[in-house]
N, C-alpha and C. Protein backbone atom coordinates (compact mmCIF):
# COMPACT_ATOMS: atom_id res chain seq x y z
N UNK A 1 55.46 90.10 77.90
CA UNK A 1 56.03 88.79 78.13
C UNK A 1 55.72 88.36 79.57
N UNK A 2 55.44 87.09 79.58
CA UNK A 2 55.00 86.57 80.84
C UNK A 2 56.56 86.85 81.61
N UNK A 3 56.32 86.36 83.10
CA UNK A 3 57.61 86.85 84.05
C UNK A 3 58.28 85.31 83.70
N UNK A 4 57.87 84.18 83.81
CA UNK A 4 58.87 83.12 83.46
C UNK A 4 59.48 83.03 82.00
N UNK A 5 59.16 83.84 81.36
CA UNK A 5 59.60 83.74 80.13
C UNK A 5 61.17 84.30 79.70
N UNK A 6 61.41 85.26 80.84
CA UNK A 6 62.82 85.82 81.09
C UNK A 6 63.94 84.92 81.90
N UNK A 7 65.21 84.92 81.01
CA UNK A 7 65.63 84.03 81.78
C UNK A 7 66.94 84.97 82.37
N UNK A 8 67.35 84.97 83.58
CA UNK A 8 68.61 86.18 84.37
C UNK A 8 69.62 85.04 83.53
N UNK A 9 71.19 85.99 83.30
CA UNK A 9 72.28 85.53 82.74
C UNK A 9 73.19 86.73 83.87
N UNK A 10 74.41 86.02 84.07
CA UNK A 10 74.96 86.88 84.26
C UNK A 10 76.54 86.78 83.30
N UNK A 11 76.43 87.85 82.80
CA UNK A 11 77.11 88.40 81.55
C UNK A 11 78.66 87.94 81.82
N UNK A 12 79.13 88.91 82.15
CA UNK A 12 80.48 89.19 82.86
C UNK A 12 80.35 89.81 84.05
N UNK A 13 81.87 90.04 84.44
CA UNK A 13 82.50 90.92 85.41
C UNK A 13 82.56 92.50 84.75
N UNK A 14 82.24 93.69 85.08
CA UNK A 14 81.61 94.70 84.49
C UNK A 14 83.09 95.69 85.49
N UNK A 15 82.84 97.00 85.01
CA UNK A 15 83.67 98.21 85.84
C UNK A 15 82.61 98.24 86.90
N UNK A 16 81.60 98.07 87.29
CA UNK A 16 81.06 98.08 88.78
C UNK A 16 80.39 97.01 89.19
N UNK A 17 81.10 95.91 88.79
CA UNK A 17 80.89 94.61 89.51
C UNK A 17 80.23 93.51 88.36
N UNK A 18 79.30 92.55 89.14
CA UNK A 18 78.99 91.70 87.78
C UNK A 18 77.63 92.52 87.02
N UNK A 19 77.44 92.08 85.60
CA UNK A 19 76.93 92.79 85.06
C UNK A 19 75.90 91.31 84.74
N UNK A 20 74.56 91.86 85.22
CA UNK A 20 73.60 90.85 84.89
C UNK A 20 72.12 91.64 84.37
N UNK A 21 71.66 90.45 83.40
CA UNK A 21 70.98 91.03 82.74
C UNK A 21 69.66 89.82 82.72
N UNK A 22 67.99 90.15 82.03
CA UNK A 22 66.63 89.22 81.52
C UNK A 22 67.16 89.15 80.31
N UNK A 23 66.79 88.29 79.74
CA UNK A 23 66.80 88.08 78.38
C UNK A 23 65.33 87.16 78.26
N UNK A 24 65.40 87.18 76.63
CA UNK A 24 64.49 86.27 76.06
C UNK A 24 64.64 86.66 74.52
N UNK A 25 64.45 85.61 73.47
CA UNK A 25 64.91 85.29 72.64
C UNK A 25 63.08 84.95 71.86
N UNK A 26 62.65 85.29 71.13
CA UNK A 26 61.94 85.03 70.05
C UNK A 26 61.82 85.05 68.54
N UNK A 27 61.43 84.37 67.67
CA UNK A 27 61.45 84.12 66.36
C UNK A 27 60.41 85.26 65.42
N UNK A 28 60.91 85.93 64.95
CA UNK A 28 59.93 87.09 64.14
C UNK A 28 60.30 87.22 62.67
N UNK A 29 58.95 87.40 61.92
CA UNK A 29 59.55 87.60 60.50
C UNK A 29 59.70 89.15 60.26
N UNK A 30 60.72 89.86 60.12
CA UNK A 30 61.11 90.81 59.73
C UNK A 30 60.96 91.22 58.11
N UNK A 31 60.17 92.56 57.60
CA UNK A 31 60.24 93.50 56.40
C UNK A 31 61.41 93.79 56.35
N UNK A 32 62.16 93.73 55.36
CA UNK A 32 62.90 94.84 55.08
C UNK A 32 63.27 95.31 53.70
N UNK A 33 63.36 96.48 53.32
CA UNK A 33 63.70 96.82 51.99
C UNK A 33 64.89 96.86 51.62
N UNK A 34 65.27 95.71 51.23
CA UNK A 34 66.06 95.09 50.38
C UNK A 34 65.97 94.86 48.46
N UNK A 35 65.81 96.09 47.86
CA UNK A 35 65.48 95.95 46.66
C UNK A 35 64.32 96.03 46.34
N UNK A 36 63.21 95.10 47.34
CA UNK A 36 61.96 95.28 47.86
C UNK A 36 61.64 94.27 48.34
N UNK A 37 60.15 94.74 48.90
CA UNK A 37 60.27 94.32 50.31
C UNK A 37 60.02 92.75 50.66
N UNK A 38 60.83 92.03 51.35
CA UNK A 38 61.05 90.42 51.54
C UNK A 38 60.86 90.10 52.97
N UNK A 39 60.28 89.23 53.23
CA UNK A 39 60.25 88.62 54.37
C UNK A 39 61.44 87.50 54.83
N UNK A 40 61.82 87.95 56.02
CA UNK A 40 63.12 87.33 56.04
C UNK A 40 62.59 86.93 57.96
N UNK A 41 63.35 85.61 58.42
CA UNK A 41 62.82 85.27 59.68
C UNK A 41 64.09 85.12 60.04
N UNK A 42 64.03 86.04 61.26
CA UNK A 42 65.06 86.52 62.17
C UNK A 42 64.97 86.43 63.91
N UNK A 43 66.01 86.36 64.38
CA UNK A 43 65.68 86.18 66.04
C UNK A 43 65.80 87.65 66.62
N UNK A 44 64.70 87.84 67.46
CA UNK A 44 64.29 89.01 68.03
C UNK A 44 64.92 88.62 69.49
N UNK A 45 65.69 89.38 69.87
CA UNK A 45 66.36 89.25 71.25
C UNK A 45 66.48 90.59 72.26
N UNK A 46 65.50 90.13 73.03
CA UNK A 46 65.08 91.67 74.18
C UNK A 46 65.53 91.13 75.28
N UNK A 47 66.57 92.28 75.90
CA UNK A 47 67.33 92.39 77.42
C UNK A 47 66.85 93.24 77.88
N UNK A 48 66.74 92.95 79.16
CA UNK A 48 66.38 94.26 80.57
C UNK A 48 67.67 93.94 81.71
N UNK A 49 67.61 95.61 81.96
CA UNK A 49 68.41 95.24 83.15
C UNK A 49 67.90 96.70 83.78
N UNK A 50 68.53 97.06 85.22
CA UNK A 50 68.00 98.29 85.56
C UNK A 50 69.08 98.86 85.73
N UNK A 51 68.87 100.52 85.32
CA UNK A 51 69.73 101.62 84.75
C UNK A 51 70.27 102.25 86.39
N UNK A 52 71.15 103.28 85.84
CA UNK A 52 71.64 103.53 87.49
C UNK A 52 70.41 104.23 88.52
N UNK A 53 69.36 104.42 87.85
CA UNK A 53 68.42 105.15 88.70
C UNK A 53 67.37 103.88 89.33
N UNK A 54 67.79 102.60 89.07
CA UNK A 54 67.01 101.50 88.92
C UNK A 54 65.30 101.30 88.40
N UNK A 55 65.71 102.31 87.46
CA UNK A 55 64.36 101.75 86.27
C UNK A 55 65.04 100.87 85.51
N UNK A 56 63.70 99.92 84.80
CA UNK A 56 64.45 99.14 84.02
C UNK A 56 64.28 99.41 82.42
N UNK A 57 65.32 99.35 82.01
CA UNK A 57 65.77 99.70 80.48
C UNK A 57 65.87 98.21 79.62
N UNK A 58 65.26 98.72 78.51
CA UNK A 58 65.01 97.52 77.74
C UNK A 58 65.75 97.60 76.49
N UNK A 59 66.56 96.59 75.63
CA UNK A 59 67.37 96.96 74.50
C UNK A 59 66.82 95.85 73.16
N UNK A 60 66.38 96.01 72.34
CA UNK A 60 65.67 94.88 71.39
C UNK A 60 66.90 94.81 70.29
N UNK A 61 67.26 93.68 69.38
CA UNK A 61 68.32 93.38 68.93
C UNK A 61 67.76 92.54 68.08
N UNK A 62 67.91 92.42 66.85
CA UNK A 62 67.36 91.35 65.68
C UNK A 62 68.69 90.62 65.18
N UNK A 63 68.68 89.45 65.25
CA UNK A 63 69.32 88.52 65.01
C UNK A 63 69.13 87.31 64.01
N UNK A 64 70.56 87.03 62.96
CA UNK A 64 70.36 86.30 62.07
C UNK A 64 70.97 84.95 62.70
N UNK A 65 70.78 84.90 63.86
CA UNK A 65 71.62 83.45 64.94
C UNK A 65 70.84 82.66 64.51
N UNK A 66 70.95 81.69 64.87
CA UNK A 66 70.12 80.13 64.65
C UNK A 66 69.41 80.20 65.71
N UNK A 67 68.27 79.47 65.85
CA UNK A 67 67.65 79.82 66.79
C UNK A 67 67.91 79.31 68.07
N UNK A 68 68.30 78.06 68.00
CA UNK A 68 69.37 77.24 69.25
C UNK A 68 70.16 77.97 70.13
N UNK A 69 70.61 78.84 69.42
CA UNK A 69 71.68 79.96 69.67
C UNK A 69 71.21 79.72 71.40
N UNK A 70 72.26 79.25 72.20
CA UNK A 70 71.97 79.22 73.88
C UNK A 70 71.90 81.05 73.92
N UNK A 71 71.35 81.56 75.31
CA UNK A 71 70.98 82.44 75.73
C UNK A 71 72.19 83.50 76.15
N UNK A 72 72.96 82.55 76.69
CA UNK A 72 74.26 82.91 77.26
C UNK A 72 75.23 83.74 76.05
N UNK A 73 75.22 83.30 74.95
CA UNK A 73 75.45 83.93 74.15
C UNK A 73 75.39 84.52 73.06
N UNK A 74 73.90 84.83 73.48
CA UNK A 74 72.83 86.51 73.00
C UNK A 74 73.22 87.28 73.91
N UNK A 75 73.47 86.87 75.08
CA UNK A 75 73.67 88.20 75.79
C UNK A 75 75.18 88.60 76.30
N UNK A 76 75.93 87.45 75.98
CA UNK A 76 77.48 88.34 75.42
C UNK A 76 77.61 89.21 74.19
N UNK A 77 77.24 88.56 73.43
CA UNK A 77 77.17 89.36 72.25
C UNK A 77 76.76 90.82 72.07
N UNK A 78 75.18 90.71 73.12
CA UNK A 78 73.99 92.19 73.15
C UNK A 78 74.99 92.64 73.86
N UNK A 79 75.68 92.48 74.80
CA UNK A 79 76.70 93.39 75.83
C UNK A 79 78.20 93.74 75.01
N UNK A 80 78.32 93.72 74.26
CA UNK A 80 79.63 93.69 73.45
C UNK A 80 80.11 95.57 73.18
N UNK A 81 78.92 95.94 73.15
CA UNK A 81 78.85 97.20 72.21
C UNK A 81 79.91 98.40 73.00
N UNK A 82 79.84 98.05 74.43
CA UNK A 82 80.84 99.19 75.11
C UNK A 82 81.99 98.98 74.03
N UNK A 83 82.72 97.42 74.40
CA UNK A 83 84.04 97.19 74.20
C UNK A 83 84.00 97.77 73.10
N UNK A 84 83.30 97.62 71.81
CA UNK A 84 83.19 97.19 70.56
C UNK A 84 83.86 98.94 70.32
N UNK A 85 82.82 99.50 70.59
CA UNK A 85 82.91 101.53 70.66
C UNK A 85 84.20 101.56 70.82
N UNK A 86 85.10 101.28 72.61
CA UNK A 86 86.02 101.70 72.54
C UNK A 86 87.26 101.19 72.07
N UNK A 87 87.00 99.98 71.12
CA UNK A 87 87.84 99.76 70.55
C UNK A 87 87.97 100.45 69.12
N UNK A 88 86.91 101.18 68.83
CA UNK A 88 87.08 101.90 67.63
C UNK A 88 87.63 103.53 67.90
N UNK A 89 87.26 103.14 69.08
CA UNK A 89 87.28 105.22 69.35
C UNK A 89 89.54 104.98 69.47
N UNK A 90 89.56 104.06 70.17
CA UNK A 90 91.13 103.94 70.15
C UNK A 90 91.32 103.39 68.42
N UNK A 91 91.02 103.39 67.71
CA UNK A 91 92.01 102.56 66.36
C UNK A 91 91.73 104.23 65.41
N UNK A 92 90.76 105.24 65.97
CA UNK A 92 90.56 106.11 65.61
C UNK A 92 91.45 107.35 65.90
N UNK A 93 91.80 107.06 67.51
CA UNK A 93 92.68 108.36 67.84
C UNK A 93 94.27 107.42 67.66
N UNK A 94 94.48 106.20 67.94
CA UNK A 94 96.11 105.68 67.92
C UNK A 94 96.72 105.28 66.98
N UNK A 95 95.86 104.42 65.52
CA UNK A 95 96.03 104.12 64.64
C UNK A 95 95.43 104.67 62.94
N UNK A 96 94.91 105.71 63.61
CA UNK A 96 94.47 106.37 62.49
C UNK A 96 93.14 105.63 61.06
N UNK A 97 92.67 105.42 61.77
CA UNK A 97 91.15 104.41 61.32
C UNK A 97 90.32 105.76 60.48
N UNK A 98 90.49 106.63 61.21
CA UNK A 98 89.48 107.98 60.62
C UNK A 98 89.97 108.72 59.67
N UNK A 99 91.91 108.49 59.57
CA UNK A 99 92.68 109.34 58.92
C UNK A 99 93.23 108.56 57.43
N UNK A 100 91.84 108.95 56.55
CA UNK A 100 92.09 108.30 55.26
C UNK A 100 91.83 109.34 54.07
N UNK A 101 92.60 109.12 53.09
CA UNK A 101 92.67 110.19 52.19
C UNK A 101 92.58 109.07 51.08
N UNK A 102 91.41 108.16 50.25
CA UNK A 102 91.44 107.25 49.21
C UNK A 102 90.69 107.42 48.34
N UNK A 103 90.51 107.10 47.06
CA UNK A 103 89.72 107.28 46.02
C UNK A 103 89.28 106.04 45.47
N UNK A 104 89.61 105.10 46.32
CA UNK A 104 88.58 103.63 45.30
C UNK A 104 88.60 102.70 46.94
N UNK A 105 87.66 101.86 46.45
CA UNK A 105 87.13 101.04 47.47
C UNK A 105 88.05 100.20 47.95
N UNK A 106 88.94 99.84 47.35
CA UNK A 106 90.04 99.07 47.42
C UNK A 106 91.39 99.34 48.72
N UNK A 107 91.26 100.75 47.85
CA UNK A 107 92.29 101.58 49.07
C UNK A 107 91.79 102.10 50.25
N UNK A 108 90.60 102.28 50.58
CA UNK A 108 89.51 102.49 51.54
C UNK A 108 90.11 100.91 52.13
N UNK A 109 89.40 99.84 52.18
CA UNK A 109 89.50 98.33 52.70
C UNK A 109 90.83 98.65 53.06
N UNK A 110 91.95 98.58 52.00
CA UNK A 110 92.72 98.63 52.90
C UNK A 110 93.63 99.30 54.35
N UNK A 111 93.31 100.88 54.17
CA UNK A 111 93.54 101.20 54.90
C UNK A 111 92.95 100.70 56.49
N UNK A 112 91.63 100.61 56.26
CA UNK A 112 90.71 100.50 57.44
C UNK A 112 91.46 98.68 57.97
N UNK A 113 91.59 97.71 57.14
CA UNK A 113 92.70 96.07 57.60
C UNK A 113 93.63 96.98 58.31
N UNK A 114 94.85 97.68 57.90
CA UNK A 114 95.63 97.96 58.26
C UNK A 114 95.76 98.99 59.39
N UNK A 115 94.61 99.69 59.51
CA UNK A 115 94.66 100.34 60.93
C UNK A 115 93.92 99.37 62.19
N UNK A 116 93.21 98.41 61.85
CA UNK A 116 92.59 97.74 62.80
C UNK A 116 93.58 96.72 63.29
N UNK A 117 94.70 96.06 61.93
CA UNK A 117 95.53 95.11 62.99
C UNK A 117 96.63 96.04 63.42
N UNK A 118 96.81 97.24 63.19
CA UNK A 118 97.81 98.07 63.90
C UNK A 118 96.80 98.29 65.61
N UNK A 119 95.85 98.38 65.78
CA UNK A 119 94.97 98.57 67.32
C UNK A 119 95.27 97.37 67.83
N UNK A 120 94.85 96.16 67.16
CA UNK A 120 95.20 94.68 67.66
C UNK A 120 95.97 94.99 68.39
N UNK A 121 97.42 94.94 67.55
CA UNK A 121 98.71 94.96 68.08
C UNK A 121 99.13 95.93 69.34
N UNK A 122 98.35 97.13 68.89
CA UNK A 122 98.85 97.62 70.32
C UNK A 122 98.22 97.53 71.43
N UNK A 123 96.54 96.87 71.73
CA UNK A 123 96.00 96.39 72.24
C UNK A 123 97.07 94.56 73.38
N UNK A 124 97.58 94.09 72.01
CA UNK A 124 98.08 92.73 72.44
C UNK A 124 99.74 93.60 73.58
N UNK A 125 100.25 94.44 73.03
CA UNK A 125 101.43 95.19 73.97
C UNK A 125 100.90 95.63 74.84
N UNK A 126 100.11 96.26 75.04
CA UNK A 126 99.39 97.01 76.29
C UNK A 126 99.17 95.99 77.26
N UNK A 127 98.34 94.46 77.06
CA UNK A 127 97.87 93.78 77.90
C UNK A 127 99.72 93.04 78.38
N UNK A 128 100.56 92.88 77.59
CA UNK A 128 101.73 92.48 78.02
C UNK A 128 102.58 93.34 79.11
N UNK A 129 102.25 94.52 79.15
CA UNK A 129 102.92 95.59 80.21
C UNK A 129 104.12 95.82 80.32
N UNK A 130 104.17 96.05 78.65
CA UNK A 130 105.98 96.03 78.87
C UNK A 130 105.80 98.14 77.70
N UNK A 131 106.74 98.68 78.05
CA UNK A 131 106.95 100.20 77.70
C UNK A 131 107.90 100.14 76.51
N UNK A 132 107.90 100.62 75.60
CA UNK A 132 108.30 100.39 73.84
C UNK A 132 108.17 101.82 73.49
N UNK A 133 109.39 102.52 73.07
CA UNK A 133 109.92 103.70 72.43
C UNK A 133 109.15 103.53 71.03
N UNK A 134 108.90 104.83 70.47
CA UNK A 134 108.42 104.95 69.41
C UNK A 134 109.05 104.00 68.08
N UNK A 135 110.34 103.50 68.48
CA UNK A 135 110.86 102.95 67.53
C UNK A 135 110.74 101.11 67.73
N UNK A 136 109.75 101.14 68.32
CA UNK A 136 109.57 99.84 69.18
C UNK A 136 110.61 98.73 69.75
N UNK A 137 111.05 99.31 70.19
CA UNK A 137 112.48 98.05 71.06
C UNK A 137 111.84 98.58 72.69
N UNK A 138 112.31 97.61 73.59
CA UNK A 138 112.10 98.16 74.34
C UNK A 138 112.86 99.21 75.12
N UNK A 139 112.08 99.89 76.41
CA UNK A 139 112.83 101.37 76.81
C UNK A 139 113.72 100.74 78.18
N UNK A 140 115.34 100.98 77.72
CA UNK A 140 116.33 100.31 78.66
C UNK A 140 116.10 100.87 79.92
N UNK A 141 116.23 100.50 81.46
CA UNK A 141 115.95 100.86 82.31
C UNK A 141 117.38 101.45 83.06
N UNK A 142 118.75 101.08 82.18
CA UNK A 142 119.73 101.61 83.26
C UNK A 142 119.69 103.17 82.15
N UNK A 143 119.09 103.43 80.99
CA UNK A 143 119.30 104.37 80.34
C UNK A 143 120.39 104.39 79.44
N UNK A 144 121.26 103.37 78.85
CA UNK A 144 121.93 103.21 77.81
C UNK A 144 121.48 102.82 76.51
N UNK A 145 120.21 102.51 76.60
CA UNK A 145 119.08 101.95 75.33
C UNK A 145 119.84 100.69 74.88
């Protein structure tokens, strides 16, 4: 890719400051075996940024966006994947996402709804900063509950 063809975004605010990234966005027809094999036209979306050793690392991403799709948010999206992880790795250890014992697809779905808006929720308490006993009321501070 030519060098003007990248355009800098800066993403967010990151754990070590702002997190900025190249992008560029192109139109590709993608194979895939789907029953067999179909041509399907998809947006090809390649980010660089440089890694902590400052080489630069490149991440390619195929996309069913429209192609309009502004830039700004291809590359919220391409950056999503930390949060995305640790919001599963928590609905896994707090709400029990991993801890399913089902025999039809049905009860599968549901468990997995029901442990994800149980993470919500404790996600939405956590950002409120308030401390809640297992029985959820809150925890009295003179100690009379």
């Amino acid at each position: 890719m030519p060098k003007d063809a990248w355009t800098r975004i800066d993403v967010r605010d990151g754990e070590k400051g702002l997190l900025v990234l190249e992008i560029v966005k192109r139109g590709v027809v993608a194979r895939t075996k789907r029953g067999r094999y179909a041509a399907t036209e998809e947006l090809l979306v390649i980010t660089r940024s440089p890694d902590e050793n400052g080489k630069i690392k490149y991440d390619y991403h195929l996309s069913n966006a429209l192609a309009d799709t502004p830039l700004e948010e291809l590359a919220r999206v391409a950056k999503t994947e930390h949060r995305v992880e640790n919001g599963l790795k928590r609905a896994k250890s707090e709400a029990g996402l991993s801890d399913y014992e089902v025999r039809t697809w049905s009860g599968w779905y549901h468990h997995q709804t029901l442990s994800l808006i149980a993470t919500w929720f404790l996600v939405l308490e956590t950002r409120r900063g308030k401390k809640y006993t297992l029985a959820l009321f809150p925890v009295s501070r003179s100690g009379t509950g």
